[in-house]
C-alpha atoms as a PDB file:
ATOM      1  CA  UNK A   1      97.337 105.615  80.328  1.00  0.00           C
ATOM      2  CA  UNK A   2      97.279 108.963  78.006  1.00  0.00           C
ATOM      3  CA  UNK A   3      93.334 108.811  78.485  1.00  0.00           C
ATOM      4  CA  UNK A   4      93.133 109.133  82.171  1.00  0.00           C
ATOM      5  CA  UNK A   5      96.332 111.190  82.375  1.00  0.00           C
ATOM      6  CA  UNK A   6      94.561 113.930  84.275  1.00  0.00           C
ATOM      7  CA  UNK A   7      91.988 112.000  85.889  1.00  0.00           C
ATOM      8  CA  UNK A   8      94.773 109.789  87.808  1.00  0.00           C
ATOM      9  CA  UNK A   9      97.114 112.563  87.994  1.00  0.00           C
ATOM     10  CA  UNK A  10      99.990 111.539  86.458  1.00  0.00           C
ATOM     11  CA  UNK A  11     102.579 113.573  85.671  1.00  0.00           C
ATOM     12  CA  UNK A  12     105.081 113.455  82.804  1.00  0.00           C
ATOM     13  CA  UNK A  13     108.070 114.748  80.065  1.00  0.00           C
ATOM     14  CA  UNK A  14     108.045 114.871  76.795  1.00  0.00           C
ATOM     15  CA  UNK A  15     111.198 115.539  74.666  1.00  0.00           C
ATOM     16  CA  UNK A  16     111.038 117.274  71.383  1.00  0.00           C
ATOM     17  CA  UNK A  17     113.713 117.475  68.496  1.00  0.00           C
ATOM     18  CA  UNK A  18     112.895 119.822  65.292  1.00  0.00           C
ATOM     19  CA  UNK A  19     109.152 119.491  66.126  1.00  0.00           C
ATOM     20  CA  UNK A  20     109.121 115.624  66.620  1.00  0.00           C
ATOM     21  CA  UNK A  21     108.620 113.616  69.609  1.00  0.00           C
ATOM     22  CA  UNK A  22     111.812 111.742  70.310  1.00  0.00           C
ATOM     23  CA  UNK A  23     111.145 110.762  73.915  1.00  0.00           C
ATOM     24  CA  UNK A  24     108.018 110.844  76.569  1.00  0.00           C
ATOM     25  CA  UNK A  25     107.951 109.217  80.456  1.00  0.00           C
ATOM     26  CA  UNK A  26     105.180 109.593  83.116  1.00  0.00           C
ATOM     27  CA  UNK A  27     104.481 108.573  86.648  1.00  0.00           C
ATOM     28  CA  UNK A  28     102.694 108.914  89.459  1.00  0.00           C
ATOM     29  CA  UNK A  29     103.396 109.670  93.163  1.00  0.00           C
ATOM     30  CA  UNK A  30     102.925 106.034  94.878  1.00  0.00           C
ATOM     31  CA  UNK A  31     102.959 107.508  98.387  1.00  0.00           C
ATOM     32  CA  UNK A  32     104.633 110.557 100.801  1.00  0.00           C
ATOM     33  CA  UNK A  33     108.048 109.199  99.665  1.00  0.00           C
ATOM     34  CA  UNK A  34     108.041 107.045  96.596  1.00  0.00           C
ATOM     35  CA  UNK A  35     107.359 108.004  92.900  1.00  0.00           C
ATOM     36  CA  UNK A  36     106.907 105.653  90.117  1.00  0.00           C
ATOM     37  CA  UNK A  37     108.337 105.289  86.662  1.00  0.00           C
ATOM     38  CA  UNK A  38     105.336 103.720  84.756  1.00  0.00           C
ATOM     39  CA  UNK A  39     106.521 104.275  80.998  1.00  0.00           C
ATOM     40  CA  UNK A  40     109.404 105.596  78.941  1.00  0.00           C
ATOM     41  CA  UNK A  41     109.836 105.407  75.698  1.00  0.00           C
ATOM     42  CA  UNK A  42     111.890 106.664  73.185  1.00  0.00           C
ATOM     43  CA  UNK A  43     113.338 106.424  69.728  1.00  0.00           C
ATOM     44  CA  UNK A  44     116.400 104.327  69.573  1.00  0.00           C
ATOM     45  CA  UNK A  45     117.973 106.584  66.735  1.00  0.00           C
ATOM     46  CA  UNK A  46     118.426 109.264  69.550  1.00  0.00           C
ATOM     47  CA  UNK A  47     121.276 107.935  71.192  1.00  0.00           C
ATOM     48  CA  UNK A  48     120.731 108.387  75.360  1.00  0.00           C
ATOM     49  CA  UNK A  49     117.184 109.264  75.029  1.00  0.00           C
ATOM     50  CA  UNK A  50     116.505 106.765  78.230  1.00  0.00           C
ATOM     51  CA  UNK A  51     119.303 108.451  80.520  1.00  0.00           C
ATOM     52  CA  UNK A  52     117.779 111.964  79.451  1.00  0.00           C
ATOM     53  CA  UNK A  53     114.565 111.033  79.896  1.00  0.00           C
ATOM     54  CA  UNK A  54     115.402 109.411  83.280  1.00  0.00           C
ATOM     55  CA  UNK A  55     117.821 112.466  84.668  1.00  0.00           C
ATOM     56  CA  UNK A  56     115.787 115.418  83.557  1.00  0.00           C
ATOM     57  CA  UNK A  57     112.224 113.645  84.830  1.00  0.00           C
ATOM     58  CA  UNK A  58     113.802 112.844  88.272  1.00  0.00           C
ATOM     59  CA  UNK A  59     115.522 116.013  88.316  1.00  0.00           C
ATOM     60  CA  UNK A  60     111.896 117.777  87.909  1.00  0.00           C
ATOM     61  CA  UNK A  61     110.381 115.882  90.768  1.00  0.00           C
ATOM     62  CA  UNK A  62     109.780 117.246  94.583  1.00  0.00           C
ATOM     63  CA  UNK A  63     112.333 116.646  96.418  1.00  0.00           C
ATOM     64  CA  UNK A  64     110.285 115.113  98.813  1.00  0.00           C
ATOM     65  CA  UNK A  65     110.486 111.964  97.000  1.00  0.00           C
ATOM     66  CA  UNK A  66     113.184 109.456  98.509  1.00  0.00           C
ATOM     67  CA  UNK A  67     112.391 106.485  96.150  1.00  0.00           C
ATOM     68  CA  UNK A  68     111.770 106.187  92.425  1.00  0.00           C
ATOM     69  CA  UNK A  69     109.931 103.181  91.392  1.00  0.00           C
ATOM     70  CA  UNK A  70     111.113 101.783  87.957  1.00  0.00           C
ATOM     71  CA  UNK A  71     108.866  99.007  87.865  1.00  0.00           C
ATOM     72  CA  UNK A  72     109.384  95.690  86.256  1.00  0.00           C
ATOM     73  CA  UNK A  73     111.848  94.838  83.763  1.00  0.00           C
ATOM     74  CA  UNK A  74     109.582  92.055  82.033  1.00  0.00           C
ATOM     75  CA  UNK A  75     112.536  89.458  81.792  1.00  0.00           C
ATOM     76  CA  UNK A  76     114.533  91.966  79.371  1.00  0.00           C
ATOM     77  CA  UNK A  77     118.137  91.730  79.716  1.00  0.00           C
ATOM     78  CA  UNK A  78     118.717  94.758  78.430  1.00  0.00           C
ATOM     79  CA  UNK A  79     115.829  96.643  80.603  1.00  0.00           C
ATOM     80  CA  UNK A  80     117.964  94.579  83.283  1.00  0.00           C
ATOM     81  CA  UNK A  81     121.168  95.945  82.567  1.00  0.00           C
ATOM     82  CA  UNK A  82     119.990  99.715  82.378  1.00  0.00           C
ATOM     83  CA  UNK A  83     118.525  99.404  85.332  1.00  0.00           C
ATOM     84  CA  UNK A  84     121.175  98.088  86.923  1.00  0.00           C
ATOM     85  CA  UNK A  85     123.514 100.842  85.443  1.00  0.00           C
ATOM     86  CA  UNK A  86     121.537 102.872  88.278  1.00  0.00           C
ATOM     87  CA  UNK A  87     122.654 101.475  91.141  1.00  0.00           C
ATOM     88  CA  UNK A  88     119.397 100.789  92.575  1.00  0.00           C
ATOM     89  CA  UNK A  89     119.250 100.330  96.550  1.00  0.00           C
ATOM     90  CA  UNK A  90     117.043  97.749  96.028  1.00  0.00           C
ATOM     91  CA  UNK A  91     115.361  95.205  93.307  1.00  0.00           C
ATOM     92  CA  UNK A  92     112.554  93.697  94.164  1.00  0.00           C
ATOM     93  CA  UNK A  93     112.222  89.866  93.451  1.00  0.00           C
ATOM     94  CA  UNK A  94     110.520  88.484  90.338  1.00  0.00           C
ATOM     95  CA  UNK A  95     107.890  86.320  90.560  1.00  0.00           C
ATOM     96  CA  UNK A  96     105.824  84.083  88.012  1.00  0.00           C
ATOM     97  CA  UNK A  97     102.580  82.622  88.777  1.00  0.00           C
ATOM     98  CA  UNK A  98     100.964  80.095  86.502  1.00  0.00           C
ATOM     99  CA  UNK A  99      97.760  79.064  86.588  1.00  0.00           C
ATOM    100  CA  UNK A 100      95.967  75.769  86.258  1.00  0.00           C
ATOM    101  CA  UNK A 101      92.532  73.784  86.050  1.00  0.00           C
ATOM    102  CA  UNK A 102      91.048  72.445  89.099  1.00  0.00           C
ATOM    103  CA  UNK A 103      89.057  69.245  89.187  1.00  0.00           C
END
């Protein structure tokens, strides 16, 4: 993602304490309205990193934005929970597709 960060215009925060990186989130605009989350991450020794990260990046978006876009939880129940936490107007359903050999 950091290698086409410009090329795909993403846009993103970084959070720095005493000259280290403690936190970092980007996204992209999906369409006129929506806005999606693709990463966050942050160190776990920095108690409400995630909630930072998430107020201060949605704070700095346009306000033309109506949706953010948190993408997939991958099955974490913690993810889940968090998530949750923000009263989301929506979750979208999960889905798991295996594949198999054909004769």
């Amino acid at each position: 993602m950091l290698s086409y960060f410009e090329i795909m215009a993403f846009e993103g925060l970084v959070v720095r304490h005493q000259d280290h990186v403690v936190g970092v989130t980007a996204g992209e605009a999906l369409n006129h309205n929506t806005y999606v989350i693709h990463m966050e991450k942050g160190k776990d020794d920095y108690k409400g990193i995630y909630q930072f990260l998430n107020q201060r990046f949605a704070a700095s978006l346009d306000k033309q934005f109506q949706w953010i876009n948190r993408e997939q939880d991958l099955g974490l129940a913690g993810l889940r929970r968090a998530k949750q936490s923000y009263h989301p107007a929506r979750m979208g359903k999960k889905f798991r597709i295996q594949l198999r050999e054909f004769l």
